[in-house]
Protein backbone atom coordinates (compact mmCIF):
# COMPACT_ATOMS: atom_id res chain seq x y z
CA UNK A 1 0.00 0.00 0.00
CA UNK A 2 1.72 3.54 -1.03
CA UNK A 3 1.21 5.62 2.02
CA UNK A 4 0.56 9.50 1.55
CA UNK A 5 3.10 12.53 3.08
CA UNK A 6 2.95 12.95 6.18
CA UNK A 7 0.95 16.69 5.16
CA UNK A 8 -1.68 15.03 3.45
CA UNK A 9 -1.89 12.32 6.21
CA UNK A 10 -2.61 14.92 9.07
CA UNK A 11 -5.18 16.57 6.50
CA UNK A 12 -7.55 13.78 6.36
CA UNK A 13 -6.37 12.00 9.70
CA UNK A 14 -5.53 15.30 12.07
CA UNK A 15 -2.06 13.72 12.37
CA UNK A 16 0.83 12.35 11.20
CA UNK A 17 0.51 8.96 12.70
CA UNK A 18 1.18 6.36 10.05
CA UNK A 19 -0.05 3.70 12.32
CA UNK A 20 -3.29 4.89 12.82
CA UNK A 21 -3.59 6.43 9.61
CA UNK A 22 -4.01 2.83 8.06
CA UNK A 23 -5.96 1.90 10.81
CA UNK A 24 -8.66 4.29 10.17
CA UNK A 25 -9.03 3.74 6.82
CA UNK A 26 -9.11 0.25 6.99
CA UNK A 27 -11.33 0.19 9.58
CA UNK A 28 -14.10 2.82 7.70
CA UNK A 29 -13.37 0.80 4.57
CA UNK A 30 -14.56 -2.59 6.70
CA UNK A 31 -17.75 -0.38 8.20
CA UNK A 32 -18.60 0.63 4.69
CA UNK A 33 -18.37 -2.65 3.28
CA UNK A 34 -20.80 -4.46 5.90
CA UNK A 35 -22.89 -2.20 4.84
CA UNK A 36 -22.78 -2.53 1.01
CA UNK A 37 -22.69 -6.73 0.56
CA UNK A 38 -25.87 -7.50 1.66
CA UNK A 39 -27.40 -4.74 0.26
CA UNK A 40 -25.74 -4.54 -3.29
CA UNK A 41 -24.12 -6.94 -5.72
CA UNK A 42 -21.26 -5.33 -7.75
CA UNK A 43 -19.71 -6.66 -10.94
CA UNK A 44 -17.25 -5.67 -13.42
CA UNK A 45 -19.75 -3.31 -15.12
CA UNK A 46 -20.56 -1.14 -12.32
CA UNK A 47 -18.97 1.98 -11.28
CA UNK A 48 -18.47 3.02 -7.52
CA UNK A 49 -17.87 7.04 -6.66
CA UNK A 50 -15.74 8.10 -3.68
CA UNK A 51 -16.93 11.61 -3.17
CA UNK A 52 -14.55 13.80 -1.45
CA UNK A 53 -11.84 11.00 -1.33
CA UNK A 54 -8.72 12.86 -0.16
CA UNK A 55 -5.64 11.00 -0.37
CA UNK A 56 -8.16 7.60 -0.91
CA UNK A 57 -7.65 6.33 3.20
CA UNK A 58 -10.96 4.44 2.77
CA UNK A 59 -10.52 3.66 -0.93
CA UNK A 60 -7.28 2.17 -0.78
CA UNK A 61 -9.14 -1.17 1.04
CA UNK A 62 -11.64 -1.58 -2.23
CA UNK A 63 -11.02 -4.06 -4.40
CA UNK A 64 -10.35 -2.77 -8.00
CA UNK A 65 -11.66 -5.82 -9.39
CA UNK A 66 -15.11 -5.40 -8.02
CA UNK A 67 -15.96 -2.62 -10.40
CA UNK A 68 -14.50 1.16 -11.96
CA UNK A 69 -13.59 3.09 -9.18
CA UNK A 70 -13.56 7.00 -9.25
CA UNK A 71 -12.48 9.61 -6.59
CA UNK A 72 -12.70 13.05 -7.11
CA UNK A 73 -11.88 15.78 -4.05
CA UNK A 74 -11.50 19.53 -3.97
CA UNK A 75 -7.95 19.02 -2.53
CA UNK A 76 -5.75 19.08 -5.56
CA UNK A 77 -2.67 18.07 -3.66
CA UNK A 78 -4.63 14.97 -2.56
CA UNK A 79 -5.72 13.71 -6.30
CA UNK A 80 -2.38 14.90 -7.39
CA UNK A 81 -0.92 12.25 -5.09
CA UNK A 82 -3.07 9.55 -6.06
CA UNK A 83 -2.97 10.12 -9.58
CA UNK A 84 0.78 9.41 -8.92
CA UNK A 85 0.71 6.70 -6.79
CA UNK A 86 -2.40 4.72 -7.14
CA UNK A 87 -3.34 5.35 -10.92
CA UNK A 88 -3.74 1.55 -11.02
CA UNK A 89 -7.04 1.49 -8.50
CA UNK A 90 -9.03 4.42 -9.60
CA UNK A 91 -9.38 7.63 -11.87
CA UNK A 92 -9.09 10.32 -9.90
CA UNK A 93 -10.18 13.91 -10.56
CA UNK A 94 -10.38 17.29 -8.81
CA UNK A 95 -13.80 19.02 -8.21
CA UNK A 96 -14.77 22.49 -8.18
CA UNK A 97 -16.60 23.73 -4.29
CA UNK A 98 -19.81 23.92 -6.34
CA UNK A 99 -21.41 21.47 -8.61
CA UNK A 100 -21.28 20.28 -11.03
CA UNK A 101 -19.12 16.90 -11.20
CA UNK A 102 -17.37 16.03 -14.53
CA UNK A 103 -19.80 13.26 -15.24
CA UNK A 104 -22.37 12.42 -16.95
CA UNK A 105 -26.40 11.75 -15.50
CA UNK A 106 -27.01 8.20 -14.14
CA UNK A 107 -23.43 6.77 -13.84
CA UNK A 108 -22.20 5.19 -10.65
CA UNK A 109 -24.22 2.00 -8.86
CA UNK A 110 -22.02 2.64 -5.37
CA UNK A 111 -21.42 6.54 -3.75
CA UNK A 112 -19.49 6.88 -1.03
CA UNK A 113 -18.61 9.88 0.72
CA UNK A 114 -16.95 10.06 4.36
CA UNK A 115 -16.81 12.93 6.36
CA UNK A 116 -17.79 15.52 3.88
CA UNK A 117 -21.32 16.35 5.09
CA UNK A 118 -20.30 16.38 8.27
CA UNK A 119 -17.86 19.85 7.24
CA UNK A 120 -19.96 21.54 4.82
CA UNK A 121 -22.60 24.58 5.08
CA UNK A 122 -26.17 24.10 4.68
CA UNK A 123 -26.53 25.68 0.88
CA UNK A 124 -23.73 24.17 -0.19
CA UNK A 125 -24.95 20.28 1.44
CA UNK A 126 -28.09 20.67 -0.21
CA UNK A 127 -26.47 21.34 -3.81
CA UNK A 128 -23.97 18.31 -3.24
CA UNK A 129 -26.67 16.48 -2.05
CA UNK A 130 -28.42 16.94 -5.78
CA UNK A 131 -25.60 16.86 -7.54
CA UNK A 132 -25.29 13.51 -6.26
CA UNK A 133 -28.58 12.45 -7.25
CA UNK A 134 -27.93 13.33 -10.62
CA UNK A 135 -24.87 11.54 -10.87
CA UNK A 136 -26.32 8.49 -9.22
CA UNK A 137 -28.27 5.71 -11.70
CA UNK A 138 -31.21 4.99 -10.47
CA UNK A 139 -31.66 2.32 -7.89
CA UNK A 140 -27.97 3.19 -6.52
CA UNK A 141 -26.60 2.73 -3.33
CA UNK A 142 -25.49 5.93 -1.62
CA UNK A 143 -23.55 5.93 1.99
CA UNK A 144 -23.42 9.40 3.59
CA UNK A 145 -21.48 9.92 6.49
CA UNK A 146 -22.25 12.55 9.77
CA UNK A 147 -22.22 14.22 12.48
CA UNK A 148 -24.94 12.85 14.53
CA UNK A 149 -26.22 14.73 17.68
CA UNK A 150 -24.54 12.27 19.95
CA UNK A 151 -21.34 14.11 18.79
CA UNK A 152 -22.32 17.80 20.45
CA UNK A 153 -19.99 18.62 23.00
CA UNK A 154 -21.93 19.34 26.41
CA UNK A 155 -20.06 22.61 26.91
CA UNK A 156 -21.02 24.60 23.62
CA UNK A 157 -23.18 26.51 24.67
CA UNK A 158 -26.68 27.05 22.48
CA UNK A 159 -25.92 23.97 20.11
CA UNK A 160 -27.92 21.39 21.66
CA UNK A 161 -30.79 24.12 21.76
CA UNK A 162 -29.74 25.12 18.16
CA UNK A 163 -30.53 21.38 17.09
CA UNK A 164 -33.30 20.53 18.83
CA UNK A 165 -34.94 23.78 17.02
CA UNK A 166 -33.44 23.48 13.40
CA UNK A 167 -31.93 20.14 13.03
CA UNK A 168 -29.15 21.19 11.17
CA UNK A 169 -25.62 23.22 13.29
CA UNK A 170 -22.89 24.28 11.34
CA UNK A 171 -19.74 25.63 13.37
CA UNK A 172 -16.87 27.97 12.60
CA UNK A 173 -13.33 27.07 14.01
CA UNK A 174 -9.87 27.43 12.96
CA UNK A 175 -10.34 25.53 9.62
CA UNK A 176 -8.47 22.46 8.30
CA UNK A 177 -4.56 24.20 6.56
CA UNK A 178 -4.68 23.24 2.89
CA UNK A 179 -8.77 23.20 3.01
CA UNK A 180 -10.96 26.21 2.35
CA UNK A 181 -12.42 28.50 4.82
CA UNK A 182 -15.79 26.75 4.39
CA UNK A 183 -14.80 23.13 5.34
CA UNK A 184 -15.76 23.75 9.12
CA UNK A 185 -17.76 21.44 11.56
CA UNK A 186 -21.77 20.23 10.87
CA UNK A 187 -23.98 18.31 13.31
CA UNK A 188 -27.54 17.34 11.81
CA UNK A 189 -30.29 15.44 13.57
CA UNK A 190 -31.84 12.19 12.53
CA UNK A 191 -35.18 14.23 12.34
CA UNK A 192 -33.27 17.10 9.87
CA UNK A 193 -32.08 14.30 7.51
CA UNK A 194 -36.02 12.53 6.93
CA UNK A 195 -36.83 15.93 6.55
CA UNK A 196 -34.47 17.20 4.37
CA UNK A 197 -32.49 14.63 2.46
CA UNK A 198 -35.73 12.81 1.39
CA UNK A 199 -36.17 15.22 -1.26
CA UNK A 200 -33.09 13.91 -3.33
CA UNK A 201 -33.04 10.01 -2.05
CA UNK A 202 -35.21 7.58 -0.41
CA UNK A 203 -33.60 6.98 3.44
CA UNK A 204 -33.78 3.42 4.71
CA UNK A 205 -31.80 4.21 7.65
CA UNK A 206 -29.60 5.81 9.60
CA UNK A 207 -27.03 3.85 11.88
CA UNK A 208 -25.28 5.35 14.95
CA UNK A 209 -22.08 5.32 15.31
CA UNK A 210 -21.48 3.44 11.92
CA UNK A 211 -18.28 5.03 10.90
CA UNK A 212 -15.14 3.73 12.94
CA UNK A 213 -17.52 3.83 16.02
CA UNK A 214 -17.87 7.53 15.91
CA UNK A 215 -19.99 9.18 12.95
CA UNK A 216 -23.30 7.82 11.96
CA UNK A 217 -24.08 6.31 8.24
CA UNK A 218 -27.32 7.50 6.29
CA UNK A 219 -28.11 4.58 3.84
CA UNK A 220 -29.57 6.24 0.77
CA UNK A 221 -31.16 5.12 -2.33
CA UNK A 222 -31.37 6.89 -5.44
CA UNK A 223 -34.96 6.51 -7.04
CA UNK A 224 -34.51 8.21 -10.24
């Protein structure tokens, strides 16, 4: 496995670690794929999107084989070191902050994306969140990773009010260095996301604590 800089490491990870680096992103890669075998049956003809994949922690642990595997990320470091160093598991491609994607309507079977809507402001969610639909064929499998409520700190003051009133917090720290201003901190509620994300897919559930034990997964479905 070719292992990222030790920059581009602590940009995903929040450290340099190499050790737990792989251990992360083996075990979200495991979480993920519980969650995709029994519900869908890939082949050599389907396509699988990793939607803000970074330096491709979680992607690395997919089997190529299994279908076409894309990645695209607004990081261009990131796909600049996977283009280099992993060319042979996926195409990888650079996206803009807005929609749209560089593909066309009805393409992937399989989206993934991992602690991207759990950074991103509410407009700019909600126009991924179509964008994603379009991209998506219909009956596909889409995994969204968040920020569930269990995740508030007790001692920020307003934010558990905040959710229980709009089901949706988005929170302004320091930022991530080498990510935009905008890529900040979002909570949701399970009661914002049946509300909210229904418009663009159908929501058969949402599991606590999915991801690595921390951040929950929203299976989605793309209806067409």
């Amino acid at each position: 496995m070719n292992i990222p800089p030790a920059s581009l490491r602590k940009r995903v990870h929040g450290s340099e670690d190499q050790a737990s680096f792989e251990l992360v992103g083996k075990t979200v890669a495991q979480d993920l794929l519980e969650v995709i075998k029994p519900r869908l049956q890939l082949n050599s003809q389907s396509n699988i999107l990793d939607f803000g994949c970074g330096c491709a922690r979680v992607m690395s642990y997919f089997d190529k084989r299994s279908a076409s595997i894309y990645g695209t990320d607004i990081d261009a470091q990131a796909i600049a070191w996977c283009k280099e160093n992993l060319a042979g598991l996926a195409s990888f491609m650079v996206n803009n902050e807005w929609p749209p994607l560089a593909f066309e309507n009805n393409v992937f079977d399989l989206i993934l994306s991992v602690s991207v809507f759990t950074h991103l402001p509410e407009d700019m969610q909600l126009a991924w969140l179509g964008e994603l639909k379009r991209v998506a064929k219909p009956g596909a499998l889409v995994l969204l990773s968040i920020h569930g409520e269990h995740l508030i700190s007790n001692d920020v003051r307003g934010h558990k009010e905040q959710i229980l009133r709009d089901g949706h917090i988005y929170t302004k720290g320091p930022g991530t260095e080498g990510l935009p201003d905008f890529y900040q901190t979002t909570h949701h509620s399970e009661q914002y996301i049946n509300k909210h994300w229904t418009e663009f897919f159908k929501i058969e559930a949402i599991l606590t604590r999915r991801i690595n034990n921390h951040q929950d997964l929203v299976v989605c479905w793309a209806t067409g």
